[in-house]
PDB file of N, CA and C in Angstrom:
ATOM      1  N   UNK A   1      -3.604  12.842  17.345  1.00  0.00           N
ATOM      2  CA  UNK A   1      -3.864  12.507  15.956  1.00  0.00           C
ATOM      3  C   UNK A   1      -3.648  13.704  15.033  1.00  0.00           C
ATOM      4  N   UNK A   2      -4.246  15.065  15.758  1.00  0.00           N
ATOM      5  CA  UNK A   2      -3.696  16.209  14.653  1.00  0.00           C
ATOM      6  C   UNK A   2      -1.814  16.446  14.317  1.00  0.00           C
ATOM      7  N   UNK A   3      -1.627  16.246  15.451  1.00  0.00           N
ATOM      8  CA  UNK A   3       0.076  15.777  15.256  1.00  0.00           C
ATOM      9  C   UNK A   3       0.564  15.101  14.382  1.00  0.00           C
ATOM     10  N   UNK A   4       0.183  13.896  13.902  1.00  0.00           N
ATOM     11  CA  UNK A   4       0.100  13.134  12.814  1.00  0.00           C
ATOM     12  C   UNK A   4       0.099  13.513  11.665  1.00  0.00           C
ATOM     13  N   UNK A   5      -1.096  14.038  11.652  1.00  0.00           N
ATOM     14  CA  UNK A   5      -1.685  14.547  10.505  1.00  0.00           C
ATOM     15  C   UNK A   5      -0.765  15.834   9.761  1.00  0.00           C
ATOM     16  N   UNK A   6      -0.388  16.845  10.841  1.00  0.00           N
ATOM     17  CA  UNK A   6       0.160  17.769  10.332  1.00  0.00           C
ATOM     18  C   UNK A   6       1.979  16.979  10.048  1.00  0.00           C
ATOM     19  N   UNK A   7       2.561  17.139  10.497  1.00  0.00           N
ATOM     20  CA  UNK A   7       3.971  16.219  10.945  1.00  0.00           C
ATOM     21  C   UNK A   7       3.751  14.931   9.233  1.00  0.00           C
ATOM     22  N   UNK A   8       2.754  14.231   8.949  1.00  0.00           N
ATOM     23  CA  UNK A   8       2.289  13.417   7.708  1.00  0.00           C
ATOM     24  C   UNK A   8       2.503  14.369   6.861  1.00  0.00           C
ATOM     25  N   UNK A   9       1.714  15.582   6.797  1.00  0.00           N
ATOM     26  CA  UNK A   9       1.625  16.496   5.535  1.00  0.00           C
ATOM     27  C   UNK A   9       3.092  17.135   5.129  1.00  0.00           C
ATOM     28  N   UNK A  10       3.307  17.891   6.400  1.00  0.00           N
ATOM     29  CA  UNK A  10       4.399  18.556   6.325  1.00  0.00           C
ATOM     30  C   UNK A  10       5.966  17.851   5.641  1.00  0.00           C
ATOM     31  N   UNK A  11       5.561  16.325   5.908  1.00  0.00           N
ATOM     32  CA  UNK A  11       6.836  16.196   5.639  1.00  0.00           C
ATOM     33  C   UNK A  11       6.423  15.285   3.903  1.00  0.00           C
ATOM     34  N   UNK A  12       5.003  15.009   3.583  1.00  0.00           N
ATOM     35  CA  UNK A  12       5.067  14.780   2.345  1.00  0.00           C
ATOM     36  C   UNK A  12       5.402  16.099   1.458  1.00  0.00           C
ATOM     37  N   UNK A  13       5.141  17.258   1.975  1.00  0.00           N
ATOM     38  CA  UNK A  13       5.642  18.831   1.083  1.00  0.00           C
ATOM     39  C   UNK A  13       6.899  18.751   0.973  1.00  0.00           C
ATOM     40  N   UNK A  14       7.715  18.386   2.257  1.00  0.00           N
ATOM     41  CA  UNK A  14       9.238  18.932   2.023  1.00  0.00           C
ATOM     42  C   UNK A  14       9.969  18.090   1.343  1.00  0.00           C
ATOM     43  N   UNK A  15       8.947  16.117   1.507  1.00  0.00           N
ATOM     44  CA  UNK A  15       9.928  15.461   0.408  1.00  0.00           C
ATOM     45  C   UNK A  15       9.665  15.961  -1.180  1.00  0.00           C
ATOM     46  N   UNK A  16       8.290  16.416  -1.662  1.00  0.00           N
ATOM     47  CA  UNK A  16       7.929  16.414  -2.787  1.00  0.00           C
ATOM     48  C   UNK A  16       8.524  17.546  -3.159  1.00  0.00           C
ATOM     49  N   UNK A  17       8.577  18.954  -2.799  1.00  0.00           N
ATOM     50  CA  UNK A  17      10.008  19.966  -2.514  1.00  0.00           C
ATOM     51  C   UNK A  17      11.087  19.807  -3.094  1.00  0.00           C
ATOM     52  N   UNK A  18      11.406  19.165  -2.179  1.00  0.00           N
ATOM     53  CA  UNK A  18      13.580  18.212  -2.604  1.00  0.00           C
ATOM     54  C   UNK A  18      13.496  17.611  -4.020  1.00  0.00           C
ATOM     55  N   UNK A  19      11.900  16.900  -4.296  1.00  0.00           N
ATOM     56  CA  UNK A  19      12.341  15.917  -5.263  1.00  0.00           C
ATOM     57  C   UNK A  19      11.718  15.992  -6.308  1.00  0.00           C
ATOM     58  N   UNK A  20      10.989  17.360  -6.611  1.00  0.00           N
ATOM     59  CA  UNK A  20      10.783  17.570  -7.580  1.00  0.00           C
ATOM     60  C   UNK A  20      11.161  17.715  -8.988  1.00  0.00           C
ATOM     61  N   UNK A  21      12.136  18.522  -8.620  1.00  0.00           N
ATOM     62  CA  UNK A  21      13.247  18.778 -10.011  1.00  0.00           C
ATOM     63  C   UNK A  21      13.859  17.658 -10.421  1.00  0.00           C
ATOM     64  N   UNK A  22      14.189  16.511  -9.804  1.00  0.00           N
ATOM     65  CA  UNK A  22      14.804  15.415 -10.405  1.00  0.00           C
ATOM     66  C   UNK A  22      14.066  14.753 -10.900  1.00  0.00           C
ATOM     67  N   UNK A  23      12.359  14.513 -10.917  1.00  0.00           N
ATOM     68  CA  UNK A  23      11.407  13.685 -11.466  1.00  0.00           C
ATOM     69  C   UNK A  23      11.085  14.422 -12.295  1.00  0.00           C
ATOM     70  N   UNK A  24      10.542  16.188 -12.499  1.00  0.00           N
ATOM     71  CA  UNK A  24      10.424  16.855 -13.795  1.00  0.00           C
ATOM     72  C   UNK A  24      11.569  16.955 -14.414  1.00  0.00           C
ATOM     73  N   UNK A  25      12.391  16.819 -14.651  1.00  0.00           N
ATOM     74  CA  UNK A  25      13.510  16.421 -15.644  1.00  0.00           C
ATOM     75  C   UNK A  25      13.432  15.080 -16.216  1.00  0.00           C
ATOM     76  N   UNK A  26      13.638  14.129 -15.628  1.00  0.00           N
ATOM     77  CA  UNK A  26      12.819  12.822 -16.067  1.00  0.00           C
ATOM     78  C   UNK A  26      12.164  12.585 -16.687  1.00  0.00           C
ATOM     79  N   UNK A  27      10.906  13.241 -16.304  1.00  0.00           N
ATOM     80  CA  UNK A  27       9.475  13.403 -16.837  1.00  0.00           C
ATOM     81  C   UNK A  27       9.031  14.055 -18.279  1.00  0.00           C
ATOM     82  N   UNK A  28      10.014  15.484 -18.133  1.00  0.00           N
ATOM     83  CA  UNK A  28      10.048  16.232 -18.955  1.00  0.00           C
ATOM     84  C   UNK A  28       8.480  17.559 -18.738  1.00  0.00           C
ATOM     85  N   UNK A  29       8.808  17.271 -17.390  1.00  0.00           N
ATOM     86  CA  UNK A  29       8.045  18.829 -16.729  1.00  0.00           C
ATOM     87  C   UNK A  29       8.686  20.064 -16.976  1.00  0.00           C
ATOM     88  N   UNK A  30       7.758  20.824 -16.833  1.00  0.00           N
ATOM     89  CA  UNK A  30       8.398  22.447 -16.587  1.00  0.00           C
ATOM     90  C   UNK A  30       9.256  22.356 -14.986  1.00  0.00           C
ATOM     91  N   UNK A  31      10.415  23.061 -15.140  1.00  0.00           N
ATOM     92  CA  UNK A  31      10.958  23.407 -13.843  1.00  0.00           C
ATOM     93  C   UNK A  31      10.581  25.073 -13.321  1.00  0.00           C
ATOM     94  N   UNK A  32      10.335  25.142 -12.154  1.00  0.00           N
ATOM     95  CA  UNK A  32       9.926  26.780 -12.048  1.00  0.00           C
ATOM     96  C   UNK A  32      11.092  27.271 -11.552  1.00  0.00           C
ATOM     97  N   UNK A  33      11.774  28.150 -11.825  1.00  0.00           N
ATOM     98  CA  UNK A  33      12.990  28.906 -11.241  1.00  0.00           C
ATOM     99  C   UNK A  33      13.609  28.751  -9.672  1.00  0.00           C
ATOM    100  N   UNK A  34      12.680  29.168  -8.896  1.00  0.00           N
ATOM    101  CA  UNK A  34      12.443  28.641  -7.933  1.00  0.00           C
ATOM    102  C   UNK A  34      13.216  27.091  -7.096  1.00  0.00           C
ATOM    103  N   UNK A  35      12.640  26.640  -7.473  1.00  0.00           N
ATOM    104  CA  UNK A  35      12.952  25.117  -7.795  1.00  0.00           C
ATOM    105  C   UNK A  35      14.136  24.425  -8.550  1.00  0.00           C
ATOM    106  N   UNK A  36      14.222  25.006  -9.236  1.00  0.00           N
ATOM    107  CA  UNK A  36      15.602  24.571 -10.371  1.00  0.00           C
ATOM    108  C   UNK A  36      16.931  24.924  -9.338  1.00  0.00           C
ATOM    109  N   UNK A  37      16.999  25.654  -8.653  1.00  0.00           N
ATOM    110  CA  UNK A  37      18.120  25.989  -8.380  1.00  0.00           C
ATOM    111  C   UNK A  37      18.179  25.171  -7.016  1.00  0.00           C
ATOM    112  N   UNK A  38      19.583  24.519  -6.515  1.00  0.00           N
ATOM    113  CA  UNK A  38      19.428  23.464  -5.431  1.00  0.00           C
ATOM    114  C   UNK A  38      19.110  24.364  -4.372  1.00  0.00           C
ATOM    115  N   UNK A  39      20.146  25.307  -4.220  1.00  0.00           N
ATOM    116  CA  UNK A  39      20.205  26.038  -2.816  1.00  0.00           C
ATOM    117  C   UNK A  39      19.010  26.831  -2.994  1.00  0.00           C
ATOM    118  N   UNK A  40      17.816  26.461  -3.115  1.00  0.00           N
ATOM    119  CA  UNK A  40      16.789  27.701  -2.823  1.00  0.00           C
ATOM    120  C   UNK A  40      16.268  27.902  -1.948  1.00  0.00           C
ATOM    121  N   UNK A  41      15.572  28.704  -1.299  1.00  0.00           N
ATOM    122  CA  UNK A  41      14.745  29.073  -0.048  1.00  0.00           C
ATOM    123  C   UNK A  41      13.780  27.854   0.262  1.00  0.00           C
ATOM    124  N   UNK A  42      12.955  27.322  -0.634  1.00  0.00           N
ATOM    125  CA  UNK A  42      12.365  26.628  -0.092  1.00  0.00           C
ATOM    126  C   UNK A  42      12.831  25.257  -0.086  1.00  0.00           C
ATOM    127  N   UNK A  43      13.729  24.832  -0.967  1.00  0.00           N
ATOM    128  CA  UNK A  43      14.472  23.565  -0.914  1.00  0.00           C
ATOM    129  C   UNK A  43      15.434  23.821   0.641  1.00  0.00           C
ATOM    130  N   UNK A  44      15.811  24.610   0.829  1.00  0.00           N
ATOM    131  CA  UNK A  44      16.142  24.832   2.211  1.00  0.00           C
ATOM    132  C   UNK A  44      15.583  24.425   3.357  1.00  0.00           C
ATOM    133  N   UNK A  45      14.062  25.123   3.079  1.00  0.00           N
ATOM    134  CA  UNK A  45      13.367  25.458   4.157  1.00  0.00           C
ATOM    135  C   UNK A  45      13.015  23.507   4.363  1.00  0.00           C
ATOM    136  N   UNK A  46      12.742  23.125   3.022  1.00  0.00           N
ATOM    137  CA  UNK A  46      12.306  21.716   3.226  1.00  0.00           C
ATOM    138  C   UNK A  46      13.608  20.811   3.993  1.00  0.00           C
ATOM    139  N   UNK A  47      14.862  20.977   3.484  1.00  0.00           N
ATOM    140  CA  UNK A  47      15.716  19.809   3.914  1.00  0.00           C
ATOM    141  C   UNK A  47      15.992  20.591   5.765  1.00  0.00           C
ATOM    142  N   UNK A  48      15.234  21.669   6.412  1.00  0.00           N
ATOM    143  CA  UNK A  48      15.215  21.943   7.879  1.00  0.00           C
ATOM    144  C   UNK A  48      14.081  21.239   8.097  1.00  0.00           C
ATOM    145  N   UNK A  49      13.121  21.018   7.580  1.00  0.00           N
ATOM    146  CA  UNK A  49      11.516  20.433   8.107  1.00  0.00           C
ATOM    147  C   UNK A  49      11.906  19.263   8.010  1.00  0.00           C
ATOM    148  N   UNK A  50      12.144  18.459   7.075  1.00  0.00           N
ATOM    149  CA  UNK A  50      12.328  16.964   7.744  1.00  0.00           C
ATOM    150  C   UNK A  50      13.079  16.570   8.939  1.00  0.00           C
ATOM    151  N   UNK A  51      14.304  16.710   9.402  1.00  0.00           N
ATOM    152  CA  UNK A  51      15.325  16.309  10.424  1.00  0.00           C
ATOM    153  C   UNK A  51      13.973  16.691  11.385  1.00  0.00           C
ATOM    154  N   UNK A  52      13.272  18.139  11.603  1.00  0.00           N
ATOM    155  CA  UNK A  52      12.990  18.676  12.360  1.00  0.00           C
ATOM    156  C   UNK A  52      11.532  17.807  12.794  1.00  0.00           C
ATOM    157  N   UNK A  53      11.086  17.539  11.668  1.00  0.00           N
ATOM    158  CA  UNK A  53       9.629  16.722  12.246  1.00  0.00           C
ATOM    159  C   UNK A  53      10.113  15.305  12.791  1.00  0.00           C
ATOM    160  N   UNK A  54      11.182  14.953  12.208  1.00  0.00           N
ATOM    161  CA  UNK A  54      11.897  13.482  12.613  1.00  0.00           C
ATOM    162  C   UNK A  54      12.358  13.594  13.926  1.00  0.00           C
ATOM    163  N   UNK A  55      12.659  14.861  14.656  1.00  0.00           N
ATOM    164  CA  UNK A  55      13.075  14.571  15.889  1.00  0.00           C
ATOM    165  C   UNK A  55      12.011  15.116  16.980  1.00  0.00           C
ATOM    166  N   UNK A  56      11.478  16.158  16.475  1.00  0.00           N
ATOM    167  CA  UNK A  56       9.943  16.316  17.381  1.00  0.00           C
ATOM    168  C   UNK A  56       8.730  15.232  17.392  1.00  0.00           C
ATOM    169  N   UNK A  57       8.892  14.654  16.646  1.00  0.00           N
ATOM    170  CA  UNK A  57       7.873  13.002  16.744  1.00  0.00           C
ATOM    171  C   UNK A  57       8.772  11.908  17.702  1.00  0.00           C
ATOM    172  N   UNK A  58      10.165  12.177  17.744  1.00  0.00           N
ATOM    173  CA  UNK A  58      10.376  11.015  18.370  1.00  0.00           C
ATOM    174  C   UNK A  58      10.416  11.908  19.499  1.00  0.00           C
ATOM    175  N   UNK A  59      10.038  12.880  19.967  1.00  0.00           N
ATOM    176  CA  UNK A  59      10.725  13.567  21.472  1.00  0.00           C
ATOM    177  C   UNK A  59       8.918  13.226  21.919  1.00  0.00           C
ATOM    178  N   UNK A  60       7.735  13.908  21.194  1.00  0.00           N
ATOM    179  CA  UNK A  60       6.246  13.865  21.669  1.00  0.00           C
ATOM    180  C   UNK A  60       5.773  12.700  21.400  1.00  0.00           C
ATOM    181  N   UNK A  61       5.740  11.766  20.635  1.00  0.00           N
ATOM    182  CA  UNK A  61       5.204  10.759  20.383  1.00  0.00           C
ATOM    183  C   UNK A  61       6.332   9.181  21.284  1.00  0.00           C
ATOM    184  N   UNK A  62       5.798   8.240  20.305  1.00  0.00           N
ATOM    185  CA  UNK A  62       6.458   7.079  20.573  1.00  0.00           C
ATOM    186  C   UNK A  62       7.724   6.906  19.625  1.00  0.00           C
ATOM    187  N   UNK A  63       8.747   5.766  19.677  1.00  0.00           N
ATOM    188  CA  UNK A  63       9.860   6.057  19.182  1.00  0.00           C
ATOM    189  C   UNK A  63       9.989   5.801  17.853  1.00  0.00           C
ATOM    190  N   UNK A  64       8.843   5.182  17.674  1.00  0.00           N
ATOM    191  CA  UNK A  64       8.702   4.482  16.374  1.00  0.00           C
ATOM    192  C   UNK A  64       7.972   5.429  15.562  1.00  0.00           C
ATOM    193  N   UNK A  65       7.601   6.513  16.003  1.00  0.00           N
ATOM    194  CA  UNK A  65       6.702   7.577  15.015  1.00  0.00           C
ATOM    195  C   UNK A  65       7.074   8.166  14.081  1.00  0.00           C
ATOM    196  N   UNK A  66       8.639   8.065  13.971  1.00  0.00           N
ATOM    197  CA  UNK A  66       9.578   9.013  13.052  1.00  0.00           C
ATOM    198  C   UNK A  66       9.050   8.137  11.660  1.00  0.00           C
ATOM    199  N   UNK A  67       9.086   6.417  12.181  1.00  0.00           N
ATOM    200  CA  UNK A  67       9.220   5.684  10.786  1.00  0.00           C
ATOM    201  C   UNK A  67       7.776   6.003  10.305  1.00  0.00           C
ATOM    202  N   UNK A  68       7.074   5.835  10.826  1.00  0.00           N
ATOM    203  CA  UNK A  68       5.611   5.817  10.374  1.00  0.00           C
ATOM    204  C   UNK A  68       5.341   7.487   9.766  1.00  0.00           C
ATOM    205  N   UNK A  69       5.613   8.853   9.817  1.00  0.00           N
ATOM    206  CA  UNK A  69       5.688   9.849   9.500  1.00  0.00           C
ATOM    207  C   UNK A  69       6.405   9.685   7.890  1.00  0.00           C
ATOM    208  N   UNK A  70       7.792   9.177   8.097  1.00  0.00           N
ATOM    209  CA  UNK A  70       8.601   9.561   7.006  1.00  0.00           C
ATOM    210  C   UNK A  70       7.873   8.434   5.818  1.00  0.00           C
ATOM    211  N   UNK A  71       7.658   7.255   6.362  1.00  0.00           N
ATOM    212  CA  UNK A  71       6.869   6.169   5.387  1.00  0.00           C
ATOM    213  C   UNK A  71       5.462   6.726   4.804  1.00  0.00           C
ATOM    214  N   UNK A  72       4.829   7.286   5.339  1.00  0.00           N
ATOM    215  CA  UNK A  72       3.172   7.905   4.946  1.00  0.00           C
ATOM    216  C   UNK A  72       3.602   9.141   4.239  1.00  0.00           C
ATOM    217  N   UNK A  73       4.815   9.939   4.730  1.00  0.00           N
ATOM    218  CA  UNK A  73       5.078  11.074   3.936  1.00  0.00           C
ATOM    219  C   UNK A  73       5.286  10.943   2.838  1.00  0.00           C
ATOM    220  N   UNK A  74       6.324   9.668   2.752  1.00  0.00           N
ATOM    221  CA  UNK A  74       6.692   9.727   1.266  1.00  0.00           C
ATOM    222  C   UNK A  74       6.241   9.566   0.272  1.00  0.00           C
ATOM    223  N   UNK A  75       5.047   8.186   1.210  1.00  0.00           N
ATOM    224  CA  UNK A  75       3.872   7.766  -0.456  1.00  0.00           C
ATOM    225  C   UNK A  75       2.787   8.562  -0.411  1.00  0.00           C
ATOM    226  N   UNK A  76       2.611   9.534   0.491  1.00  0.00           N
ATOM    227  CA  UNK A  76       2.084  10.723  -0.252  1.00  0.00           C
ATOM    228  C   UNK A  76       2.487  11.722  -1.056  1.00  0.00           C
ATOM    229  N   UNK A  77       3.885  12.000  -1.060  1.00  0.00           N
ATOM    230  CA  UNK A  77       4.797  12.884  -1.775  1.00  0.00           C
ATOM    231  C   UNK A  77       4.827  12.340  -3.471  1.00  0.00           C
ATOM    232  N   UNK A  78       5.160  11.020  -3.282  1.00  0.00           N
ATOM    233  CA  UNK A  78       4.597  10.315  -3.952  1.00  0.00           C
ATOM    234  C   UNK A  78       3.637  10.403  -5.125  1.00  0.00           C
ATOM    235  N   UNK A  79       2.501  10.556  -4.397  1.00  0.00           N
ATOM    236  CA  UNK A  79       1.083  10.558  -4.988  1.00  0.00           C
ATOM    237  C   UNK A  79       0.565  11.776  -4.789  1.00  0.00           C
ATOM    238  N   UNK A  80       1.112  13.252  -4.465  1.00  0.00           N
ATOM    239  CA  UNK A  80       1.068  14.125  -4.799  1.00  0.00           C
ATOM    240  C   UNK A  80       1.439  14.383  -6.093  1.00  0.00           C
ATOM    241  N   UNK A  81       2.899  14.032  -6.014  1.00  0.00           N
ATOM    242  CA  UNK A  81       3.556  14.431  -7.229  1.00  0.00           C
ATOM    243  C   UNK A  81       2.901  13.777  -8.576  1.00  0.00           C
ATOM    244  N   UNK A  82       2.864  12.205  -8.624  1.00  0.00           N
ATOM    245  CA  UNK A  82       2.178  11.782  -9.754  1.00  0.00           C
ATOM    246  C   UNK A  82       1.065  12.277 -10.106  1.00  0.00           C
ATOM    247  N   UNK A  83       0.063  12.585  -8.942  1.00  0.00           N
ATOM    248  CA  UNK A  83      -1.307  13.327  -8.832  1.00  0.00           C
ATOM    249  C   UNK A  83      -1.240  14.666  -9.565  1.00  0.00           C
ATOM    250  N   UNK A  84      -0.893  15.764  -9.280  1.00  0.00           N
ATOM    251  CA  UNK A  84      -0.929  16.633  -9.624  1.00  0.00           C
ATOM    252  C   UNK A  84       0.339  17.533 -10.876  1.00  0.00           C
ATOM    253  N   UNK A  85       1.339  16.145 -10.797  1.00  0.00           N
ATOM    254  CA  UNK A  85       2.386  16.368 -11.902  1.00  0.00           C
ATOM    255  C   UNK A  85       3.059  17.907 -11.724  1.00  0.00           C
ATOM    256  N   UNK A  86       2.986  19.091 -13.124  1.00  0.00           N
ATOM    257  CA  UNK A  86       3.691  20.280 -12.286  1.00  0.00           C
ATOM    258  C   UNK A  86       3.419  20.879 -12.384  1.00  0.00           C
ATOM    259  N   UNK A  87       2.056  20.897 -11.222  1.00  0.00           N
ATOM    260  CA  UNK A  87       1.402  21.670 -10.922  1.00  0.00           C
ATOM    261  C   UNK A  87       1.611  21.753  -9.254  1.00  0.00           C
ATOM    262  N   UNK A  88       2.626  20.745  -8.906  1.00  0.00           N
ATOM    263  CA  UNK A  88       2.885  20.094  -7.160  1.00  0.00           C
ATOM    264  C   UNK A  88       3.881  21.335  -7.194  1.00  0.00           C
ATOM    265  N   UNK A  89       4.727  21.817  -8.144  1.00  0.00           N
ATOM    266  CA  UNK A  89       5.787  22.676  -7.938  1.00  0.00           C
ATOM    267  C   UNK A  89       5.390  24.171  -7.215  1.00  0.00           C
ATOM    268  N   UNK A  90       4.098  24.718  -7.323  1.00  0.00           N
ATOM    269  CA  UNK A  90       3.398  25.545  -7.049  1.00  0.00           C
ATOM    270  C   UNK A  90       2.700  25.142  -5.366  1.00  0.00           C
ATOM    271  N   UNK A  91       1.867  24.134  -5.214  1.00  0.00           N
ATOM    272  CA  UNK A  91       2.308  23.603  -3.658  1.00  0.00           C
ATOM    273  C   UNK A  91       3.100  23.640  -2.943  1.00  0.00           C
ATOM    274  N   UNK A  92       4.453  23.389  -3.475  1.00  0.00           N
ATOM    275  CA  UNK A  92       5.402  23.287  -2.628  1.00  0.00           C
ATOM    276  C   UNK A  92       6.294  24.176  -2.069  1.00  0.00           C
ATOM    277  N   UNK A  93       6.278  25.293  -3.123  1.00  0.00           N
ATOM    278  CA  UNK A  93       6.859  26.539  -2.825  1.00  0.00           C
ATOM    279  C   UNK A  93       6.255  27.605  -2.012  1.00  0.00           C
ATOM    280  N   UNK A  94       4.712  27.518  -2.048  1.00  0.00           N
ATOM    281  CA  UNK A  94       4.022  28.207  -1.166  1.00  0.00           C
ATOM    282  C   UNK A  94       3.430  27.113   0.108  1.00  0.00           C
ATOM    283  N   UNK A  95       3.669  25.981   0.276  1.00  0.00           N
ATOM    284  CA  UNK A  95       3.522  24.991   1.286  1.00  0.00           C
ATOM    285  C   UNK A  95       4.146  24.498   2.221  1.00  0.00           C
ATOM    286  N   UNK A  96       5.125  24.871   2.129  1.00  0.00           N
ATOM    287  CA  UNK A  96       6.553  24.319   2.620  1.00  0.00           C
ATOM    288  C   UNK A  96       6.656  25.527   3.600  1.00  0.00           C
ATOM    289  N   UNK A  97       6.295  26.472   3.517  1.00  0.00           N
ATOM    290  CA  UNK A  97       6.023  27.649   4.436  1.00  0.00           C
ATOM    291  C   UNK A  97       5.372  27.345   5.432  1.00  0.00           C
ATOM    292  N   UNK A  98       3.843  27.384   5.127  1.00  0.00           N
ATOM    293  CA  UNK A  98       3.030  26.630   6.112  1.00  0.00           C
ATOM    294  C   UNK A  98       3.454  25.327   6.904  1.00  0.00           C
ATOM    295  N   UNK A  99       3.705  24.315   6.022  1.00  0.00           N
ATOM    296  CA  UNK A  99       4.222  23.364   6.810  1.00  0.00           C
ATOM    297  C   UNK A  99       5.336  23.775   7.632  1.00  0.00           C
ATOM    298  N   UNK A 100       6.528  24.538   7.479  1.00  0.00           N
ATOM    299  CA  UNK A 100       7.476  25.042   8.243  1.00  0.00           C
ATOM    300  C   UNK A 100       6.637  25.250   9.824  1.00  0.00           C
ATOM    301  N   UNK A 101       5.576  26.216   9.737  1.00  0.00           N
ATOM    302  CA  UNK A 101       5.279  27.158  10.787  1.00  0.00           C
ATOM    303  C   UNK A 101       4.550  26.052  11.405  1.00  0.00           C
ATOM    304  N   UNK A 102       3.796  25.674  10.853  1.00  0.00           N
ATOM    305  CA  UNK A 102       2.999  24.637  11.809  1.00  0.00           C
ATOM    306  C   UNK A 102       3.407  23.586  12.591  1.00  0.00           C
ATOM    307  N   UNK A 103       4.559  22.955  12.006  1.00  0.00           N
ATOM    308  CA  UNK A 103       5.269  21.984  12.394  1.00  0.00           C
ATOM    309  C   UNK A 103       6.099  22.863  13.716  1.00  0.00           C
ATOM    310  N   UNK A 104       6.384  23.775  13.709  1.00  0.00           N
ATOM    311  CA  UNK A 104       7.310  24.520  14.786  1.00  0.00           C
ATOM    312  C   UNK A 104       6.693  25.080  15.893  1.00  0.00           C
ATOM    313  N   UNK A 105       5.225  25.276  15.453  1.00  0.00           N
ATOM    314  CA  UNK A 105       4.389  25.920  16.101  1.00  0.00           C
ATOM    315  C   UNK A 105       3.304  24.947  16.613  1.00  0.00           C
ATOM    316  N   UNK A 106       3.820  23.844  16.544  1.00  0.00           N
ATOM    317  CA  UNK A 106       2.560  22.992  17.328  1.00  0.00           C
ATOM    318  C   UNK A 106       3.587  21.923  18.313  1.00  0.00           C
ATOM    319  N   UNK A 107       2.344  22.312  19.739  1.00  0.00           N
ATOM    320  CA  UNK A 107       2.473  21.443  20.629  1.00  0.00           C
ATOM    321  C   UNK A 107       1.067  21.460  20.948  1.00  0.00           C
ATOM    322  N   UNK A 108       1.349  19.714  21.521  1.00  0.00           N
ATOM    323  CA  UNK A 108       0.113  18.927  21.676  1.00  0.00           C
ATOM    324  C   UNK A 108      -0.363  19.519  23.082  1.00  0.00           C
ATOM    325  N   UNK A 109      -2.160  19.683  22.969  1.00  0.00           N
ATOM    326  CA  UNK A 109      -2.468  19.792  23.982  1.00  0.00           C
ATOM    327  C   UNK A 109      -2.883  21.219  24.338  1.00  0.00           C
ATOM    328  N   UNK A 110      -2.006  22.561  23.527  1.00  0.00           N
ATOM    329  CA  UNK A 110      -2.239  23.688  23.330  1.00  0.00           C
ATOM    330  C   UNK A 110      -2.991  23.686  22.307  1.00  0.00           C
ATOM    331  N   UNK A 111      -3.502  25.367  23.009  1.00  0.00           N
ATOM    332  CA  UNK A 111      -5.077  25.791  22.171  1.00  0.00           C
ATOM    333  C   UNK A 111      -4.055  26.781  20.853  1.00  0.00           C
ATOM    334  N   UNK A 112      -4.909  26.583  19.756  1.00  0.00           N
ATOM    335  CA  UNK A 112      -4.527  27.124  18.422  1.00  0.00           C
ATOM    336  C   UNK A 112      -3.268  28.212  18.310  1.00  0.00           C
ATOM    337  N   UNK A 113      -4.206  29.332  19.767  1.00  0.00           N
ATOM    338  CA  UNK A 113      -3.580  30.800  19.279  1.00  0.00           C
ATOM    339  C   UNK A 113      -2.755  30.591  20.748  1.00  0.00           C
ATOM    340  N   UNK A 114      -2.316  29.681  21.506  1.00  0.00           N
ATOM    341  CA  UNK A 114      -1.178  29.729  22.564  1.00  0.00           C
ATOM    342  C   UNK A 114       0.095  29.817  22.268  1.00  0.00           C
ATOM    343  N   UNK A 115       0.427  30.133  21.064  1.00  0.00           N
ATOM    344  CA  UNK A 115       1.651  30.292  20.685  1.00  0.00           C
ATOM    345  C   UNK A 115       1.895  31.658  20.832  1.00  0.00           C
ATOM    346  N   UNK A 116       0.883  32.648  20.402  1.00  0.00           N
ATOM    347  CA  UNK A 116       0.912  34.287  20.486  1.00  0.00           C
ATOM    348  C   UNK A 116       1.088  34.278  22.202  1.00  0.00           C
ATOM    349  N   UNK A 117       0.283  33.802  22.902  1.00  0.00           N
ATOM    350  CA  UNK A 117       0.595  33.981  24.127  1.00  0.00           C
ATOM    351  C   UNK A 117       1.826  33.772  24.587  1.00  0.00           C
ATOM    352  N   UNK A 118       2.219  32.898  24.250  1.00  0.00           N
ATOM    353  CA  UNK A 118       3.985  33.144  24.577  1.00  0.00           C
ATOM    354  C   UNK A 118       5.057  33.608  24.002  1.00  0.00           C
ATOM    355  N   UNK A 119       4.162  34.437  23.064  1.00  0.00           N
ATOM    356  CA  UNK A 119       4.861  35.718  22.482  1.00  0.00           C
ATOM    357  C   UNK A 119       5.105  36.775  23.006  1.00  0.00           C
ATOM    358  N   UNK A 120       3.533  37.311  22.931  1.00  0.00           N
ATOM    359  CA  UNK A 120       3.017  38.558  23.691  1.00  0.00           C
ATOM    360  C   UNK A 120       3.147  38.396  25.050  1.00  0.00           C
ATOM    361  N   UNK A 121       3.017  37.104  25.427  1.00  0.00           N
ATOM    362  CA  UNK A 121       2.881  37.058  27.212  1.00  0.00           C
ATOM    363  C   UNK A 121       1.712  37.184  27.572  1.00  0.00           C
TER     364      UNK A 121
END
C-alpha cells in the first residue's frame, strides 16, 4: 500500500509539473522561469518519472496498476493544481525531486535505509 501511495503522489507531481504552464497561461497565472521553459530540469525530471513509475508498477504490482496509478494521479494533479493554483508551481519544482528519488529508491519489503546498504555494502 505504501507503494501506492508513493508511485499515486509521485506521479500526480510529475503530471502537475508538465502541465502547469499550459493551464497558468489559460488561467492567467504567474509562470516561474523555471517552468516556462519546456526543456527544464524538472519538466525533464517529470516526463522520466512517469514512463518510470508506469513500468515499475506493472513489473511489482498487478498488471492493471499502471491504470489505477496514472488515473488517481491525474485527478489529483488535478486537484492539486485547482487547489493550490500558483502556488503548485513551487511544489513541483522542489517535488518532483523527491518524488524522483523515492520512486527509484523504493522496493517493497525493504527497510527505509536498505538502499545505503547497497551502496555502502
Amino acid at each position: 500500500m505504501v507503494g501506492y501511495t508513493i508511485f499515486i503522489c509521485a506521479m500526480a507531481i510529475a503530471i502537475a509539473c508538465i502541465s502547469y504552464a499550459p493551464m497558468a497561461e489559460q488561467a492567467g497565472w504567474p509562470i516561474g522561469e523555471i517552468l516556462h521553459r519546456g526543456g527544464s530540469i524538472p519538466n525533464i525530471i517529470a516526463f522520466l518519472t512517469i514512463p518510470w513509475i508506469i513500468v515499475k508498477s506493472f513489473i511489482l504490482y498487478h498488471w492493471w496498476s499502471p491504470l489505477v496509478i496514472v488515473a488517481i494521479g491525474w485527478l489529483l494533479a488535478l486537484v492539486l493544481t485547482m487547489t493550490l493554483k500558483k502556488n503548485v508551481q513551487f511544489l513541483c519544482v522542489f517535488g518532483i525531486w523527491i518524488a524522483f528519488l523515492l520512486t527509484v529508491s523504493y522496493f517493497p519489503g525493504a527497510k527505509p535505509s536498505a538502499i545505503l546498504h547497497h551502496i555502502f555494502g
